[in-house]
Protein backbone atom coordinates (compact mmCIF):
# COMPACT_ATOMS: atom_id res chain seq x y z
CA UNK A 1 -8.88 -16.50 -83.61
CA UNK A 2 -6.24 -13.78 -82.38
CA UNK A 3 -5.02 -11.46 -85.23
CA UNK A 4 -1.11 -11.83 -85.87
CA UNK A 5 1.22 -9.97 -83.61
CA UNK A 6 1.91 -7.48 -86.66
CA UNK A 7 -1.24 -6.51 -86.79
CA UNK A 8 -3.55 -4.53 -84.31
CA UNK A 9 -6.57 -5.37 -82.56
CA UNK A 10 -9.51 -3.42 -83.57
CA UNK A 11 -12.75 -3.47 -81.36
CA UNK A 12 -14.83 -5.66 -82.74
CA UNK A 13 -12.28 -8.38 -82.61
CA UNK A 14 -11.36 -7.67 -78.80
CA UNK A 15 -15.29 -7.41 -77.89
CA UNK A 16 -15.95 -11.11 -80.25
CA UNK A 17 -12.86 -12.40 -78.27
CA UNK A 18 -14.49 -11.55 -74.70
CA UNK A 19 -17.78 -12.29 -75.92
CA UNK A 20 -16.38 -16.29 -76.70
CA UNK A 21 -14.20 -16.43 -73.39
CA UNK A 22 -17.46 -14.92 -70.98
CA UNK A 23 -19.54 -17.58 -72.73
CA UNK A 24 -17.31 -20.57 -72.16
CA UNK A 25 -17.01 -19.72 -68.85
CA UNK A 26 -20.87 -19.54 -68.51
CA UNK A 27 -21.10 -22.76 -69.79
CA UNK A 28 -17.97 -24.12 -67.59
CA UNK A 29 -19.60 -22.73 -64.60
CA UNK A 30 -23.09 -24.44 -65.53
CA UNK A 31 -21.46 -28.11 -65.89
CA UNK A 32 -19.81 -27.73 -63.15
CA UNK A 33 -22.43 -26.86 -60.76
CA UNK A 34 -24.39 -30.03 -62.97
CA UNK A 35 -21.70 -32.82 -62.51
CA UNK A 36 -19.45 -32.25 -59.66
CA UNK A 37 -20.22 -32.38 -56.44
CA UNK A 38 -20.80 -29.46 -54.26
CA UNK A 39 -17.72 -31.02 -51.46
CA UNK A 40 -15.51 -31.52 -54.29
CA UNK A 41 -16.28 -27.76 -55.19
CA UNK A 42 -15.82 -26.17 -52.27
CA UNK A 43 -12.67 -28.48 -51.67
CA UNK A 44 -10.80 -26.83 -54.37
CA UNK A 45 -12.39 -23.65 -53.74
CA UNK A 46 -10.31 -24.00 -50.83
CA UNK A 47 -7.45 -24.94 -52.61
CA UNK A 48 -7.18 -22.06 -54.66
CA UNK A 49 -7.44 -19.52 -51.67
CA UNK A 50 -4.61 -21.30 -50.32
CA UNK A 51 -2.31 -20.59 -53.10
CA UNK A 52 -3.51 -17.31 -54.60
CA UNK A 53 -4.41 -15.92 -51.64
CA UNK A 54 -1.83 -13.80 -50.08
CA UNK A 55 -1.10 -14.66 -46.81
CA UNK A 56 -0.86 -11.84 -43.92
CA UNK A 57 1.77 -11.29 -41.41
CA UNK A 58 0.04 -10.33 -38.20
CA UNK A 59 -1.42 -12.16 -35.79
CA UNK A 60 -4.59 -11.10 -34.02
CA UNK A 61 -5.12 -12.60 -29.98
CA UNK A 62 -8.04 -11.27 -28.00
CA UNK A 63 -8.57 -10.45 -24.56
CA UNK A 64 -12.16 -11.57 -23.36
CA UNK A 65 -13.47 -9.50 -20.28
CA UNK A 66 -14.35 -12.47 -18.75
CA UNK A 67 -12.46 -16.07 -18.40
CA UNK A 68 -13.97 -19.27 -17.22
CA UNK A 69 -16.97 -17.08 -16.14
CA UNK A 70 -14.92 -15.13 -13.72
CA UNK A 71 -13.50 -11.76 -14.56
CA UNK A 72 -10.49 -11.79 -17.01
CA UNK A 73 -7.39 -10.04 -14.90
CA UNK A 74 -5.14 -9.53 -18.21
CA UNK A 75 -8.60 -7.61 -19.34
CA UNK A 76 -8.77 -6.19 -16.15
CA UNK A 77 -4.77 -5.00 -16.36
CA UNK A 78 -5.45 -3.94 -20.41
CA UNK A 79 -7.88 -1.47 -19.80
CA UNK A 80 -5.93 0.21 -16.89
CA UNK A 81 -2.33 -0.29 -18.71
CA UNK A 82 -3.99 1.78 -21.71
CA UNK A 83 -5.27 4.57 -19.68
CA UNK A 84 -1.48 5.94 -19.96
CA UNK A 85 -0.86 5.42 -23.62
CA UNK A 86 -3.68 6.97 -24.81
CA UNK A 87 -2.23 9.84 -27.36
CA UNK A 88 -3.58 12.73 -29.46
CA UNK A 89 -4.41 10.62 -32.54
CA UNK A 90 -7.47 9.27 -30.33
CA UNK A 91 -10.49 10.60 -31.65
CA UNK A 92 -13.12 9.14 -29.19
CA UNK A 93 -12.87 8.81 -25.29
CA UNK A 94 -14.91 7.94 -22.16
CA UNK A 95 -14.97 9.84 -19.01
CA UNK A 96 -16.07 8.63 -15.55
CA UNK A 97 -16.06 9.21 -11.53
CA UNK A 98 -17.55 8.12 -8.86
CA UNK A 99 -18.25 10.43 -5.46
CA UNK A 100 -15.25 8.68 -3.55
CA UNK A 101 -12.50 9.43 -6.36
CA UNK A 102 -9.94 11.75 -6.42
CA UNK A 103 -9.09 11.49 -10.29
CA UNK A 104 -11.40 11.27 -13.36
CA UNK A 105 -11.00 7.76 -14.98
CA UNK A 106 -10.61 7.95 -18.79
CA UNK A 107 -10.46 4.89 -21.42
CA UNK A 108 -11.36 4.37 -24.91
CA UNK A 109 -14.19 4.37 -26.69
CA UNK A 110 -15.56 0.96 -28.93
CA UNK A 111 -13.93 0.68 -32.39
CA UNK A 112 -10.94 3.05 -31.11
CA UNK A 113 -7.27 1.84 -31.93
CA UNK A 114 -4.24 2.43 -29.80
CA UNK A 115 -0.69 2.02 -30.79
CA UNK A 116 2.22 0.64 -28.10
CA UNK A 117 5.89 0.04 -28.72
CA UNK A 118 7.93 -2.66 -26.69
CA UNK A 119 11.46 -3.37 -26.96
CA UNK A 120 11.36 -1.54 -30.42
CA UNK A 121 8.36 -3.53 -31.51
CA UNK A 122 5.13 -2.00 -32.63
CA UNK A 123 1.85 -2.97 -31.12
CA UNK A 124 -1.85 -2.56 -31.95
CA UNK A 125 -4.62 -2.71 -29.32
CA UNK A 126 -8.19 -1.89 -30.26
CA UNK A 127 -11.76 -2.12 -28.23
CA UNK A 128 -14.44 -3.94 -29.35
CA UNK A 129 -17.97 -3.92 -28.16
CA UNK A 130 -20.42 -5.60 -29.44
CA UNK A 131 -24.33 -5.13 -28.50
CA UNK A 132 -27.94 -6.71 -29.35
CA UNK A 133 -30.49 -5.16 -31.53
CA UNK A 134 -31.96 -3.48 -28.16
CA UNK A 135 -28.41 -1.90 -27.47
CA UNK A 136 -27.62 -3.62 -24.35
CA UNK A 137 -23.78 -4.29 -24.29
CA UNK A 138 -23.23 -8.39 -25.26
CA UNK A 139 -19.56 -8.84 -25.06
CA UNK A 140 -16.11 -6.83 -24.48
CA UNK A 141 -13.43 -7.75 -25.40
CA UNK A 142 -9.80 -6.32 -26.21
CA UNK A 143 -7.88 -7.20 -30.08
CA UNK A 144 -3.84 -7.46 -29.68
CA UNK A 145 -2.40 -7.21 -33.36
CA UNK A 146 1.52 -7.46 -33.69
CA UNK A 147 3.50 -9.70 -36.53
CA UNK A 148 3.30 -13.31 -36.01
CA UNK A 149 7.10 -13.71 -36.12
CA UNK A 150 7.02 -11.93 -32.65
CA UNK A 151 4.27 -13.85 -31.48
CA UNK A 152 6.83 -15.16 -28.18
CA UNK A 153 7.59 -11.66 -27.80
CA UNK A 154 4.12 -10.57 -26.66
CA UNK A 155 2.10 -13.50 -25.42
CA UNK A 156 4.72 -13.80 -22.77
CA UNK A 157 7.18 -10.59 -21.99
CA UNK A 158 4.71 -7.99 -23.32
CA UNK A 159 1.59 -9.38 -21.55
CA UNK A 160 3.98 -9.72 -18.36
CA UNK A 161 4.56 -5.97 -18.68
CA UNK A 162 1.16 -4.92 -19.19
CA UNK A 163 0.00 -7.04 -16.15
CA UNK A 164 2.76 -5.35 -13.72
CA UNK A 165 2.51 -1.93 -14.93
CA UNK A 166 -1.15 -2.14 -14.71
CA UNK A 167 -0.41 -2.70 -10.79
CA UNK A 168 1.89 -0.39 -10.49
CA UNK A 169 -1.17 2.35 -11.62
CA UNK A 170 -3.89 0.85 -9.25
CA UNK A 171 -1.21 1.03 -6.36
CA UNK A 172 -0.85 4.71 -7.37
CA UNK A 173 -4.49 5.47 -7.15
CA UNK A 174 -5.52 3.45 -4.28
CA UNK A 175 -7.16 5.04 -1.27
CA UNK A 176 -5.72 3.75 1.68
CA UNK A 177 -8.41 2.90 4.60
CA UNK A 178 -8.17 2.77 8.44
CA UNK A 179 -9.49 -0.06 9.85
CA UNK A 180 -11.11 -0.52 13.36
CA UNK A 181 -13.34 -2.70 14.58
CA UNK A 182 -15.29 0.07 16.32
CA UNK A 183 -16.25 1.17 13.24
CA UNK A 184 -19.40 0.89 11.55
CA UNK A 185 -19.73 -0.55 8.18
CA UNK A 186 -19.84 2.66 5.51
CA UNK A 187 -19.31 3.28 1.80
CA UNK A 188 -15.75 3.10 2.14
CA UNK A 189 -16.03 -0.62 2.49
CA UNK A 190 -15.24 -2.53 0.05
CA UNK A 191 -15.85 -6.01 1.87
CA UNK A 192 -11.63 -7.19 1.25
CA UNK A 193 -11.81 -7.74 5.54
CA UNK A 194 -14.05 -9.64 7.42
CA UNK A 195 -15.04 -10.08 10.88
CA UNK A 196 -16.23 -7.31 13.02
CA UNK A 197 -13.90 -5.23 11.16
CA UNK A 198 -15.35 -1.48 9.67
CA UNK A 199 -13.57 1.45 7.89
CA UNK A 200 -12.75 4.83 6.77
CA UNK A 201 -10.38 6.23 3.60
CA UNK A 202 -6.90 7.71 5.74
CA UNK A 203 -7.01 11.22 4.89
CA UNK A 204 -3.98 11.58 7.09
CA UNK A 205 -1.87 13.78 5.29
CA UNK A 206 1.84 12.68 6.89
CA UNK A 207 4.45 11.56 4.67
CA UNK A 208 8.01 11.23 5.14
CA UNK A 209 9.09 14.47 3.61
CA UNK A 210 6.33 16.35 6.48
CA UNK A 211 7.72 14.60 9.27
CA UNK A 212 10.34 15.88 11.76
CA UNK A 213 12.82 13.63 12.40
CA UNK A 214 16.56 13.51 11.47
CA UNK A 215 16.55 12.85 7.50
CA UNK A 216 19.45 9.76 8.22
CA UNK A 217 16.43 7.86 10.66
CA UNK A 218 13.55 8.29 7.93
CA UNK A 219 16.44 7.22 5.28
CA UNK A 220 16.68 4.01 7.26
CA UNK A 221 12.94 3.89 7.77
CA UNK A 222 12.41 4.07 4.16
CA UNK A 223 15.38 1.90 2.59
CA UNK A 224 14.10 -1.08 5.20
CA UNK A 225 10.81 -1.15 3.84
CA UNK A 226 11.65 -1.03 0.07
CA UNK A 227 13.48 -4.02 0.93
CA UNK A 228 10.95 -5.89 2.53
CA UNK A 229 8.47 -5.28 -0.40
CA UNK A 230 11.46 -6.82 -2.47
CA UNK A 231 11.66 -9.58 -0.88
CA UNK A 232 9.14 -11.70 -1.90
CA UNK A 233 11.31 -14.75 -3.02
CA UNK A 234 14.24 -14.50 -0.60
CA UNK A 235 11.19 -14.68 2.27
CA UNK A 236 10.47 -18.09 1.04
CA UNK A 237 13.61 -19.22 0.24
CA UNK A 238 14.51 -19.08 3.77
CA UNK A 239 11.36 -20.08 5.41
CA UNK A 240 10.21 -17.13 7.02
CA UNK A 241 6.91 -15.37 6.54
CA UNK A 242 6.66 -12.43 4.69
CA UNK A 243 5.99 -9.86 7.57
CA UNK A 244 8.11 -7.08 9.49
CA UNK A 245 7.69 -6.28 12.69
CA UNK A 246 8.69 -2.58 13.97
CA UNK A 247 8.71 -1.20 17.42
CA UNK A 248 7.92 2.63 18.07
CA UNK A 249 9.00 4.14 20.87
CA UNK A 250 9.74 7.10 22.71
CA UNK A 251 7.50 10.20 24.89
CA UNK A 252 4.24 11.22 23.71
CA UNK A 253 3.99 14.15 21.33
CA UNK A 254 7.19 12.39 19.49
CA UNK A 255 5.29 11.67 16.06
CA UNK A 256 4.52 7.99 16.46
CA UNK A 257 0.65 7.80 14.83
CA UNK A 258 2.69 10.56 12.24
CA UNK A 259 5.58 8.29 11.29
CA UNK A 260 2.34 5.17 10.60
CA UNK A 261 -0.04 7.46 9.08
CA UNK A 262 3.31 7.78 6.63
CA UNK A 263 4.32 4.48 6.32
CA UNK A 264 0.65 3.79 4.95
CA UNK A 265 0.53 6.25 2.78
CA UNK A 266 4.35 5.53 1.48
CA UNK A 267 3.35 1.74 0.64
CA UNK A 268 -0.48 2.40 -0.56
CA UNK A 269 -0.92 -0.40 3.29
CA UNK A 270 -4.31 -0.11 5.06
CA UNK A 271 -4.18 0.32 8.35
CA UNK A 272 -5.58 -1.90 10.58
CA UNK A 273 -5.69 -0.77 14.32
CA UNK A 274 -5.83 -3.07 17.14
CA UNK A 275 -7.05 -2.75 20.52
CA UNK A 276 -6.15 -5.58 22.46
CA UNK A 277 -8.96 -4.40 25.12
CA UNK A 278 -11.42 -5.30 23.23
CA UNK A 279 -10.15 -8.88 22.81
CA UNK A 280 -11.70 -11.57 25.46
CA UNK A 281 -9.16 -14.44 24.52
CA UNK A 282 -6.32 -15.67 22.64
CA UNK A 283 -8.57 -17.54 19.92
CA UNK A 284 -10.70 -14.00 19.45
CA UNK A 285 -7.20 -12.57 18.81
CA UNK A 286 -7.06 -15.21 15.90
CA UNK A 287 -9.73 -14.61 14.50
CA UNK A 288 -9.63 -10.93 14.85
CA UNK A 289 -5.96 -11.33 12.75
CA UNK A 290 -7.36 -13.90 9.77
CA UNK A 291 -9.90 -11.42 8.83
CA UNK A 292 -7.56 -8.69 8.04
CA UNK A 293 -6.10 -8.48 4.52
CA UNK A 294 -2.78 -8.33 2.47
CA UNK A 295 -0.57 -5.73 1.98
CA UNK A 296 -1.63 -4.05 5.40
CA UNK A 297 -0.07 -2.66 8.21
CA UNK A 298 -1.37 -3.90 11.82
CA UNK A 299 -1.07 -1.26 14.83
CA UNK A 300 -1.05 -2.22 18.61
CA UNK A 301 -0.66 0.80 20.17
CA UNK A 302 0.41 1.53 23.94
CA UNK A 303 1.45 -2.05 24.32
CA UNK A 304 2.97 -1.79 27.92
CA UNK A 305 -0.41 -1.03 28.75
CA UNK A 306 -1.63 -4.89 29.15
CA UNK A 307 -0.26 -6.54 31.89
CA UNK A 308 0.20 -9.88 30.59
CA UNK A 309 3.16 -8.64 27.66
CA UNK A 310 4.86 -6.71 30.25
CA UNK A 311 8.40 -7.32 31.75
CA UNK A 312 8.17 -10.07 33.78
CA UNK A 313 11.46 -9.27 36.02
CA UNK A 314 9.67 -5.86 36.08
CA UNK A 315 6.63 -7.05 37.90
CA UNK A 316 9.21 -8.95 40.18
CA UNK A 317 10.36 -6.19 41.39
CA UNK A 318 11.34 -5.73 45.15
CA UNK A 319 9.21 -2.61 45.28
CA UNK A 320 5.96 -4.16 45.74
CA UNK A 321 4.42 -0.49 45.85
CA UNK A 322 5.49 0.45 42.37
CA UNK A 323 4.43 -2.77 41.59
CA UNK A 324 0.89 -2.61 42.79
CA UNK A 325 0.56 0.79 41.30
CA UNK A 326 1.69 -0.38 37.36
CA UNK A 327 -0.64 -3.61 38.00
CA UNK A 328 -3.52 -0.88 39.30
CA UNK A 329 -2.77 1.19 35.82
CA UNK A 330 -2.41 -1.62 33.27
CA UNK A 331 -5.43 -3.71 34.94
CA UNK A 332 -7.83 -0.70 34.32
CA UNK A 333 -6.52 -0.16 31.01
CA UNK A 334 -6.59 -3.43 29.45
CA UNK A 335 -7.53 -6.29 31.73
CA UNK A 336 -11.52 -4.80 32.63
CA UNK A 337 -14.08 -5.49 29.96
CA UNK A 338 -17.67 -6.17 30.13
CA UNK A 339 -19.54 -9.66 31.51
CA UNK A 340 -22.77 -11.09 30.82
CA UNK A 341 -22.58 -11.88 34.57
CA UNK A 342 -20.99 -9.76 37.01
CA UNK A 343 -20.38 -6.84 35.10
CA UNK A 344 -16.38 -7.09 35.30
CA UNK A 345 -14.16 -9.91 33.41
CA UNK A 346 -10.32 -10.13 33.43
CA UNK A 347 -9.59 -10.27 29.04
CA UNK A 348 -7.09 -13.75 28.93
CA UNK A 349 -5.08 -12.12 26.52
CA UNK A 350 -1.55 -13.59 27.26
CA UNK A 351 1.94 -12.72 25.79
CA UNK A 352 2.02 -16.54 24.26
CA UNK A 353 -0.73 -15.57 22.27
CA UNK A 354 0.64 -12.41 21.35
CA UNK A 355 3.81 -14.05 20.45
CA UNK A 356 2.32 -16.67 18.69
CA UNK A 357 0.92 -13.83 16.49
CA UNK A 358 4.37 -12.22 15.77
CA UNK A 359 6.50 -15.24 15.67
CA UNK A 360 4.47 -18.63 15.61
CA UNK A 361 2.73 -20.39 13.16
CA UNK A 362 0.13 -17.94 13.28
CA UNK A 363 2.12 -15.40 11.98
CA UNK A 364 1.86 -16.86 8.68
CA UNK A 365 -1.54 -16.24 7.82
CA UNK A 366 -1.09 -13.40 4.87
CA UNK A 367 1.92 -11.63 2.52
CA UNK A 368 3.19 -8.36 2.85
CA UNK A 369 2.00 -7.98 6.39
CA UNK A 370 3.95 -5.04 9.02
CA UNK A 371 3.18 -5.23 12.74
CA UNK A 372 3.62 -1.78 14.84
CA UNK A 373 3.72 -1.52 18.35
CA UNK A 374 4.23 1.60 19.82
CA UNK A 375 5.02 2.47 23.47
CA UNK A 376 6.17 5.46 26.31
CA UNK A 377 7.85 2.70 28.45
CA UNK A 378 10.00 0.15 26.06
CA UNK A 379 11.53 -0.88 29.33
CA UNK A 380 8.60 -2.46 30.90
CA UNK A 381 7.98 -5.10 28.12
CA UNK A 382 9.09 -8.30 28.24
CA UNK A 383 12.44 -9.10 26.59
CA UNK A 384 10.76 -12.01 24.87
CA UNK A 385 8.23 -9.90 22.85
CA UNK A 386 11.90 -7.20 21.57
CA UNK A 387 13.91 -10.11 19.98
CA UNK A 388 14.94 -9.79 16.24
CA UNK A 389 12.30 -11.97 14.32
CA UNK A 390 8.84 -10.01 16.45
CA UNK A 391 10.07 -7.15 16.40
CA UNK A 392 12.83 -6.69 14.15
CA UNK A 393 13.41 -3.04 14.04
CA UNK A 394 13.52 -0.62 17.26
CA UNK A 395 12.60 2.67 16.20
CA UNK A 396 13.50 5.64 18.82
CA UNK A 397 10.92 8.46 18.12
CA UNK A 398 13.44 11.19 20.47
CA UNK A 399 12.74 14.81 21.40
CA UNK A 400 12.98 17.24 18.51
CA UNK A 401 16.22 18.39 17.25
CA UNK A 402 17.52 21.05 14.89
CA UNK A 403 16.79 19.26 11.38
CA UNK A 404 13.40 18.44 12.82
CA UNK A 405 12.77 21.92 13.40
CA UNK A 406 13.67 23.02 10.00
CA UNK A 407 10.85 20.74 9.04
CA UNK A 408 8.34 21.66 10.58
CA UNK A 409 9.23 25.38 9.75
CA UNK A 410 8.98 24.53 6.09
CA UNK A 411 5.02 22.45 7.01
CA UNK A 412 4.08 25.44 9.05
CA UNK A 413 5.20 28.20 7.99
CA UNK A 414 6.77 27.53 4.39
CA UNK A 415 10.13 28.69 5.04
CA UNK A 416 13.56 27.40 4.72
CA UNK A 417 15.17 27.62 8.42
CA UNK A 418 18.51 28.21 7.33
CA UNK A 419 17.37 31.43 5.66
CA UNK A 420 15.85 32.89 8.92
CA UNK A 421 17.77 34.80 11.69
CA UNK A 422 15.69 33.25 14.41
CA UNK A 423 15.94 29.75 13.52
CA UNK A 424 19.70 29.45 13.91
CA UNK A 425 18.73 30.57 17.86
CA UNK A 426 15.88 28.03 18.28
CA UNK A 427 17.99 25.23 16.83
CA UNK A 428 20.64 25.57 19.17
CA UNK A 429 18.07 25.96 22.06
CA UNK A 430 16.20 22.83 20.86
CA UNK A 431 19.50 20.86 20.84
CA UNK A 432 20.13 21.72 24.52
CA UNK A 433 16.62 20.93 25.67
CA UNK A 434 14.14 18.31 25.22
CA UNK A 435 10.83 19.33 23.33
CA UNK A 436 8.40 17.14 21.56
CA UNK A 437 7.45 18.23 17.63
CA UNK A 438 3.82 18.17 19.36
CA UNK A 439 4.29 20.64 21.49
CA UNK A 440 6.45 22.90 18.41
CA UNK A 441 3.72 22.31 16.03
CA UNK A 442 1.12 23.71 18.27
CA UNK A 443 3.35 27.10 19.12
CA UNK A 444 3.64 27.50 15.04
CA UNK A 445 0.42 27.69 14.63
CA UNK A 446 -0.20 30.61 17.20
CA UNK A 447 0.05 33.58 14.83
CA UNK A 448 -0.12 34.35 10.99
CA UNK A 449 2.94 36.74 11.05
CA UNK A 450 6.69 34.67 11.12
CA UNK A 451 8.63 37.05 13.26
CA UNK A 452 6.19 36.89 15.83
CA UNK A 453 5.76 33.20 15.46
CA UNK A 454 9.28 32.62 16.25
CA UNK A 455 9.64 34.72 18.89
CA UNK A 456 7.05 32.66 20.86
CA UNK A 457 9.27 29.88 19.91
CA UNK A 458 12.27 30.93 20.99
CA UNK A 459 10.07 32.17 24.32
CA UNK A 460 8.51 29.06 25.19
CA UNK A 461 11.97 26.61 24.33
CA UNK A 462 13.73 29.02 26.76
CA UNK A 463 11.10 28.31 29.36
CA UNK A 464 10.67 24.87 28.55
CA UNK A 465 14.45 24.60 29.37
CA UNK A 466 14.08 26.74 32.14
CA UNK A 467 11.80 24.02 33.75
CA UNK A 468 13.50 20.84 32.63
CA UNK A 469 16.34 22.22 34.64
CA UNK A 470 14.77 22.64 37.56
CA UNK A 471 12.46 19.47 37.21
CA UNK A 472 16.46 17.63 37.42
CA UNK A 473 17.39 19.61 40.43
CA UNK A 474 14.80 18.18 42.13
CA UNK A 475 15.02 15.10 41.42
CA UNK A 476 18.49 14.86 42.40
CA UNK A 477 17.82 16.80 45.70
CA UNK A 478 15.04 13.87 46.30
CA UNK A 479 17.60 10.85 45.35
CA UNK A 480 20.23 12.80 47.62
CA UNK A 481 18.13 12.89 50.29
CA UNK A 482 16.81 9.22 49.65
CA UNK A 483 20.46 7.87 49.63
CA UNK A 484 20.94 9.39 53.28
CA UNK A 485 17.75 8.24 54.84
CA UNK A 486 18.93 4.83 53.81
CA UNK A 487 22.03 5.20 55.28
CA UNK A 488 20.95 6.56 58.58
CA UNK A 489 18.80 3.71 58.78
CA UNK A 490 21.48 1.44 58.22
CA UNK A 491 23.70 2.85 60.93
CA UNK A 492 20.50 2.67 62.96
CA UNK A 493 20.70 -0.60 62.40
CA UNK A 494 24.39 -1.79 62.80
CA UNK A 495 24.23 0.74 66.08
CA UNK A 496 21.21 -1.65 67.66
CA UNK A 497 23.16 -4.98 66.36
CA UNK A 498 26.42 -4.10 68.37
């Protein structure tokens, strides 16, 4: 059929050759469709794919936006993980806000590809979206393409990664929110706390660097609650709840709403504050406490103001005067509230119930909860309510001092202290006096021009100091002169007795 190797093939003997072979394998085709089955067919069909067919190295997993009819969270954590790693080689993109964000929210657009690299490996992740013939969106879904031989790699590490960086982001962009329950439902709600609870975003703009206290205090501040938030597993290793509890104290105008405000906004916490006022009983207080949510920070402020968690060798105190007069203060306070009735009810909030909320089996009701209570008077609580375990971390909130000042220099009038004649003088004036940062703040703010600023600073310290010393005088003219009634009195007395 073939010409011998020594000669050449001409063209009509290559064209009669492919003419024979294309009509054999007509006729092949034809008695096989006739005779064998159309199963046996497709079985070695099959067959021959298998072996011929080369066979490729990557492995393709997808990400459904929803699971088990519920919303997929590894979707969820893709399409905010990728937000970051979108690069220059992306051609198309989608943009978004809504009124209440601070940020524009950008992800990719269908059919777009985006590379990743972990631990030296290469990643592919493209978005897929498909629609009806209307062009309503039918599914969403996510493609993960890597080589199979690293398949353990990313279904288990890599995923893990994407999930907790992906947290990491939203924890970034969160809008903290400030919790009351005299507040009326608004946008800002997202419905995460029930009950009677309403709120608004905290726009407070304190942090740690803007506050003036000594840098050591806010070093502890801020290493203690790192740890906490690390402490996940050694919490329930030991058998404790997950919770800190941290007691502010110290005279008004010291920074205490400041130093929460930046605690919340530090750990991305909502705030949730608490007026134990408005609570009739101990079982409202429960309630009240299992509607509000995770990672939050609950705030019971001026807590010497109810009666019932005060000192109780305080309110047996000899003096019944000073007695009546606290009782007077803290009844109308926290103890009056409104009745059906009479008008006037006592609120049965006792310090069991409060402790019971700190320290009992109440206090296990959420994760990554911190309890704040703030007071002037530290010394009229009860002892009970201070032990480590309720309140595990006494924070003194003092008078200002000269690293305090320099702070709130640089807030106010955005100036390094050291670096101005005048603040030398007021620093070693603060140190011998006792100012609040309240009261600095507000003589900071007087004028627009620094030199005159500070002047009125260093003018109203000296007078402040001016009247602290005289405010001691008297008072020790008043104890002198208390000590020697009392002993007159007693000679009175041993004179009539002999």
């Amino acid at each position: 059929m073939f010409p011998s190797s020594d000669n050449s093939f001409s063209a009509s003997t290559l064209f009669s050759a492919y003419a024979s072979l294309t009509g054999f394998l007509m006729l092949f085709r034809s008695v096989l469709n006739d005779f064998v089955p159309e199963q046996l067919r497709s079985y070695f069909s099959r067959l021959l794919d298998r072996f011929f067919t080369p066979k490729s190295k990557y492995l393709t997993v997808t990400i459904d936006e929803n699971f088990k009819y519920k919303m997929n969270q590894v979707f969820e954590a893709a399409e905010m993980y990728l937000r970051n790693k979108i690069g220059p080689e992306t051609e198309r993109l989608r943009v978004g806000k809504t009124p209440k964000q601070n940020h524009f929210t950008v992800t990719i657009e269908k059919g777009e590809a985006i590379l990743d690299t972990f631990e030296n490996s290469d990643v592919k992740w493209r978005y897929v979206q498909t629609e009806n013939d209307k062009g309503d969106k039918v599914k969403r879904y996510y493609e993960l393409t890597f080589e199979k031989k690293l398949r353990e790699k990313f279904m288990g590490p890599y995923l893990g990664h994407v999930v907790a960086t992906s947290e990491e982001i939203k924890k970034s962009l969160r809008v903290v929110k400030l919790y009351s329950q005299d507040v009326d439902e608004s946008d800002d709600d997202d419905g995460s706390a029930g009950g009677s609870w309403g709120c608004i975003s905290l726009e407070h703009p304190s942090t740690f660097e803007t506050l003036a206290m000594d840098p050591s205090a806010k070093k502890k501040i801020i290493d203690d609650l790192e740890r906490f938030l690390k402490r996940k597993e050694f919490y329930k290793r030991v058998g404790k709840a997950w919770k800190r509890g941290y007691l502010l104290y110290g005279p008004p105008g010291t920074g205490k709403s400041s130093l929460i405000a930046a605690m919340a906004n530090y750990l991305k916490f909502d705030v949730f504050d608490l007026d134990l006022s408005s609570i009739y009983d101990n079982a409202g207080l429960k309630r009240v406490l299992l509607s509000t949510t995770n990672r939050s920070i609950l705030v019971i402020e001026d807590i010497d103001c109810n009666a019932e968690v005060g000192d109780r060798k305080f309110e047996k105190q000899k003096d019944e005067k000073d007695y009546r007069r606290v009782r007077s203060f803290v009844n109308v306070l926290s103890l009056v509230s409104k009745c059906t009735y009479c008008g006037i009810v006592f609120v049965q909030v006792t310090l069991s119930g409060v402790l019971n909320l700190i320290d009992g089996l109440w206090s296990s009701f959420g994760d990554e909860r911190i309890i704040v209570f703030t007071t002037n008077h530290k010394e009229r609580l009860d002892p009970a309510l201070l032990r480590p375990g309720r309140m595990d971390m006494h924070i003194h909130m003092s008078y200002c001092t000269g690293s305090g000042f320099r702070v709130l220099v640089s807030n106010y009038l955005g100036l390094d202290g050291l670096n101005h004649p005048l603040c030398e003088e007021i620093e070693k004036l603060i140190d011998s006096t006792e100012v609040t940062p309240a009261e600095l703040a507000e003589e900071l703010m007087q004028e627009d021009d620094t030199d005159v600023v500070l002047r009125g600073v260093v003018s109203f310290v000296e007078k402040r100091k001016v009247e602290r010393s005289k405010a001691k005088e008297d008072d020790n003219k008043q104890s002198d002169s208390g000590t020697g009634q009392k002993k007159k009195k007693s000679g009175k007395r041993k004179g009539k007795g002999t």
